[in-house]
Protein backbone atom coordinates (compact mmCIF):
# COMPACT_ATOMS: atom_id res chain seq x y z
CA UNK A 1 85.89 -2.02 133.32
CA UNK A 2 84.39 1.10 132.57
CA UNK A 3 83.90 3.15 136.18
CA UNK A 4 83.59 6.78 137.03
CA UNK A 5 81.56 9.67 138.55
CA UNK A 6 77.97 10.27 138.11
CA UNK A 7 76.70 11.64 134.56
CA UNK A 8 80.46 11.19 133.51
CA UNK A 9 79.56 8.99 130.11
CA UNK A 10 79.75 5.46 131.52
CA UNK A 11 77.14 4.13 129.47
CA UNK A 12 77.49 6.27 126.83
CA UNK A 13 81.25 4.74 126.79
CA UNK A 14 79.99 1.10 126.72
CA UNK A 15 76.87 1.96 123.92
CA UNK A 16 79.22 3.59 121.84
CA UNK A 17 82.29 0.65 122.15
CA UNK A 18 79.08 -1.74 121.22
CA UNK A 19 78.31 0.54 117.96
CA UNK A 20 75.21 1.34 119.44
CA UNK A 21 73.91 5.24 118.60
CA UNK A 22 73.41 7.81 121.45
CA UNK A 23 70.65 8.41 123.39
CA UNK A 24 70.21 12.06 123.94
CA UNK A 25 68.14 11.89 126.95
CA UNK A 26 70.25 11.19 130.18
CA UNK A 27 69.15 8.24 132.04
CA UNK A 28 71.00 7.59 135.05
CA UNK A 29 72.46 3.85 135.29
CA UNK A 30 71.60 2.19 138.16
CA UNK A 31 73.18 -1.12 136.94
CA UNK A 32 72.46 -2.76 133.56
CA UNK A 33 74.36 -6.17 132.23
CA UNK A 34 76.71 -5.55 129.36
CA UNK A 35 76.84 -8.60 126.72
CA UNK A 36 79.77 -9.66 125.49
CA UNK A 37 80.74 -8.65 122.42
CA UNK A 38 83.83 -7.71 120.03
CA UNK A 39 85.82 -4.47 119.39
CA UNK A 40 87.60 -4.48 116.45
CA UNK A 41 90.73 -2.61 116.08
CA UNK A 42 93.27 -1.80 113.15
CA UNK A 43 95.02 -4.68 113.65
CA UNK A 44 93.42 -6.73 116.33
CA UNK A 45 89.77 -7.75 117.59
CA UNK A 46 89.20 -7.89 121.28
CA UNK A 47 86.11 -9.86 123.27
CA UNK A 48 84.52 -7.97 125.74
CA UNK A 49 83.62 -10.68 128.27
CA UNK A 50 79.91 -9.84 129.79
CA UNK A 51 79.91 -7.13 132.88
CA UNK A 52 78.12 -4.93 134.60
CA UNK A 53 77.57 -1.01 133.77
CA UNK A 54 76.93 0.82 137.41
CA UNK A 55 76.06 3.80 138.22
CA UNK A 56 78.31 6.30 139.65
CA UNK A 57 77.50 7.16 142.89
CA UNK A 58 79.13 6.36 145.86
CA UNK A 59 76.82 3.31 146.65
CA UNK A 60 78.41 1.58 143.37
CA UNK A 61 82.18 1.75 145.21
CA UNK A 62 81.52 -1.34 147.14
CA UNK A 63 81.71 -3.35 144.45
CA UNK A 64 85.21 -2.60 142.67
CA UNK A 65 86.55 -5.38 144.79
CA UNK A 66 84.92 -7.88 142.87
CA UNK A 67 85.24 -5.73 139.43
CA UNK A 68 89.07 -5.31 139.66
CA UNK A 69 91.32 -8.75 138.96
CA UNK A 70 94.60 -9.78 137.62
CA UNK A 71 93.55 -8.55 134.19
CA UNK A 72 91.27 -5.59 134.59
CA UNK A 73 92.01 -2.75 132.68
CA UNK A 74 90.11 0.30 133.92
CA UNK A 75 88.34 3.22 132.45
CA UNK A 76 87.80 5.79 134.55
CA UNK A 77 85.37 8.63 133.80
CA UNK A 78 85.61 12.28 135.03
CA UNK A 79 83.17 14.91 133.47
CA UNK A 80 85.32 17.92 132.63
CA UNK A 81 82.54 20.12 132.98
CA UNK A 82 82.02 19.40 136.43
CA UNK A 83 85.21 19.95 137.76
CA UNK A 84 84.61 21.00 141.13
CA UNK A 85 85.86 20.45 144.95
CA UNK A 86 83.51 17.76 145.38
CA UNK A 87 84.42 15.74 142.27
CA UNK A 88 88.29 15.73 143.34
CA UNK A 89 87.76 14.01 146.94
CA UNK A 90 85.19 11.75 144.96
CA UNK A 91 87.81 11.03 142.22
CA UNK A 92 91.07 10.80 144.37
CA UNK A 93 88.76 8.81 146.92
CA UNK A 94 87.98 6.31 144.17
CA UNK A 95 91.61 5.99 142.69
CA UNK A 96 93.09 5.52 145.74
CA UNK A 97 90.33 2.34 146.07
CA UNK A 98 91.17 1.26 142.69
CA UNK A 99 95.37 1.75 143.21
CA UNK A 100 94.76 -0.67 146.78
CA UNK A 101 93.06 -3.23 145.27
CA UNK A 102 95.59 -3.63 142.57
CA UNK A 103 98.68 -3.30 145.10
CA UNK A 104 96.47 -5.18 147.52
CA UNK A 105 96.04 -8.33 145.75
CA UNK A 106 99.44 -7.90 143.63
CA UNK A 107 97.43 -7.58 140.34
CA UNK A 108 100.26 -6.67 137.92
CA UNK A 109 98.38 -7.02 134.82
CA UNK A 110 95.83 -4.36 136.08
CA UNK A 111 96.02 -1.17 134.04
CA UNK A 112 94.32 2.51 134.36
CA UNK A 113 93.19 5.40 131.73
CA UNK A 114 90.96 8.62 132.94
CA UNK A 115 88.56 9.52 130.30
CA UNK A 116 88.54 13.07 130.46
CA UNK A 117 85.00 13.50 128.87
CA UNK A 118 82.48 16.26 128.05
CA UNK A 119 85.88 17.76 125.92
CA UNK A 120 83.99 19.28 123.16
CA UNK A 121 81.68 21.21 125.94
CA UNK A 122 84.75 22.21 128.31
CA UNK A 123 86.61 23.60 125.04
CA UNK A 124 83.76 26.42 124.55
CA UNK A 125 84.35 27.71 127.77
CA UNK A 126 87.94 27.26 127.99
CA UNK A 127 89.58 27.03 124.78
CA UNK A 128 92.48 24.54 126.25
CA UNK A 129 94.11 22.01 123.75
CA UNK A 130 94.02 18.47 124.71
CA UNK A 131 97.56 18.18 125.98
CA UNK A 132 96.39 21.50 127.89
CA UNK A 133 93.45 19.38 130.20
CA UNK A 134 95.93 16.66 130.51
CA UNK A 135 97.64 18.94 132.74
CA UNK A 136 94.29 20.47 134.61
CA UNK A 137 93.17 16.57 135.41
CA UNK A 138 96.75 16.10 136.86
CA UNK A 139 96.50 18.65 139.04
CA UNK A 140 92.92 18.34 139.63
CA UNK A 141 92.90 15.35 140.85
CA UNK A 142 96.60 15.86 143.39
CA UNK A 143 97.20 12.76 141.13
CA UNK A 144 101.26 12.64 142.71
CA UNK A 145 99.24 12.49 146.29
CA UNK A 146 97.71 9.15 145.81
CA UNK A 147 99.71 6.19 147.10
CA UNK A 148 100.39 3.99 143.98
CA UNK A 149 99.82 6.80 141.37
CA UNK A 150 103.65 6.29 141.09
CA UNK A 151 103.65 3.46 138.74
CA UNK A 152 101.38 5.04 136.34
CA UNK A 153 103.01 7.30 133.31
CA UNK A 154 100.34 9.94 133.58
CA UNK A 155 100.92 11.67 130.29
CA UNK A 156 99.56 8.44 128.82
CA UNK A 157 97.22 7.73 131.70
CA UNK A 158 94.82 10.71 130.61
CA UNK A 159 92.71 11.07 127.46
CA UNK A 160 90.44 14.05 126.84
CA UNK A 161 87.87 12.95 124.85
CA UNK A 162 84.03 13.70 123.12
CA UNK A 163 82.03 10.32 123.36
CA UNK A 164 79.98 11.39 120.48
CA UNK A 165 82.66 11.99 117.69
CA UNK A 166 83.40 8.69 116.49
CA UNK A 167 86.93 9.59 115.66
CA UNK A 168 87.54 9.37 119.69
CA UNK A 169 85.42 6.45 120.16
CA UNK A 170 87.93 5.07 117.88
CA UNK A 171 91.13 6.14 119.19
CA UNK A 172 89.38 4.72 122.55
CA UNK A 173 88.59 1.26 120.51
CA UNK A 174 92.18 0.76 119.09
CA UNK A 175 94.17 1.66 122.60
CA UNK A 176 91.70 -1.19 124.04
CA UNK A 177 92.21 -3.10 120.75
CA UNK A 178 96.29 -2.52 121.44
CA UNK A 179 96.30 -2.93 125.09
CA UNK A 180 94.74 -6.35 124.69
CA UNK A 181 97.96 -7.25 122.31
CA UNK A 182 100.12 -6.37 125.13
């Protein structure tokens, strides 16, 4: 599942894991059906079951209940270049959502990665390495403040990333392609 905050790079996410070029006009999602289809990795090739892409405003939340099962592994989306007070409630609002449903419903299969995105922007501006962000989204997000952020190794839980260079759409491809092994 592929979730996150508004103009974050949902779809872009999902067009690019389906080969599909980028669009550079910005159309925002309101919710669109994803077709299955196959990622394949190094050594393994994955089937994306059909979803749903939604939007990311706060109307969308309602619906990670029924997103989220035994076997979800979730994406989630913050836009480094919007990295303000408002985006942190809305992010540590939404992880905390995504956490209880796991713990909720006992789903021990259920796995997270934030998608640091908009890296290649944020990098003109702030000249941080990757490992460097890695650090800013921890503490952005008061990620040792939400119940259940415990069980997640954060140093592996973040990936800053540039949807449009395909070598990061690929890392992104073969850590799906990997995780789907496990």
């Amino acid at each position: 599942m592929i979730l996150g905050s508004i103009a974050s790079g949902k779809t872009t996410l999902w067009n690019r894991l389906r080969g599909l070029g980028y669009k550079e006009e910005h159309v925002q999602t309101s919710e669109a059906i994803i077709d299955s289809f196959k990622i394949q990795g190094k050594e393994y090739e994955v089937t994306i079951k059909s979803t749903k892409d939604f939007g990311g405003g706060d109307q969308w939340v309602r619906y990670y209940d029924e997103l989220i099962n035994e076997d979800t592994f979730v994406y989630y989306l913050i836009d480094l270049t919007r990295l303000d007070e408002k985006t942190c409630k809305e992010t540590r609002s939404r992880l905390q959502k995504i956490f209880k449903i796991i713990s909720e419903n006992n789903f021990n299969n259920c796995g997270l990665k934030i998608l640091a995105t908009h890296f290649d922007e944020y990098i003109i501006q702030n000249k941080y390495s990757k490992d460097k962000v890695i650090d800013i989204v921890k503490e952005f997000i008061g990620f040792d403040n939400i119940k259940g952020a415990e069980k997640i190794n954060f140093s592996k839980a973040v990936l800053a990333v540039n949807l449009l260079d395909i070598n990061d759409v690929s890392i992104i491809k073969e850590d799906i392609c990997t995780l789907k092994k496990q």
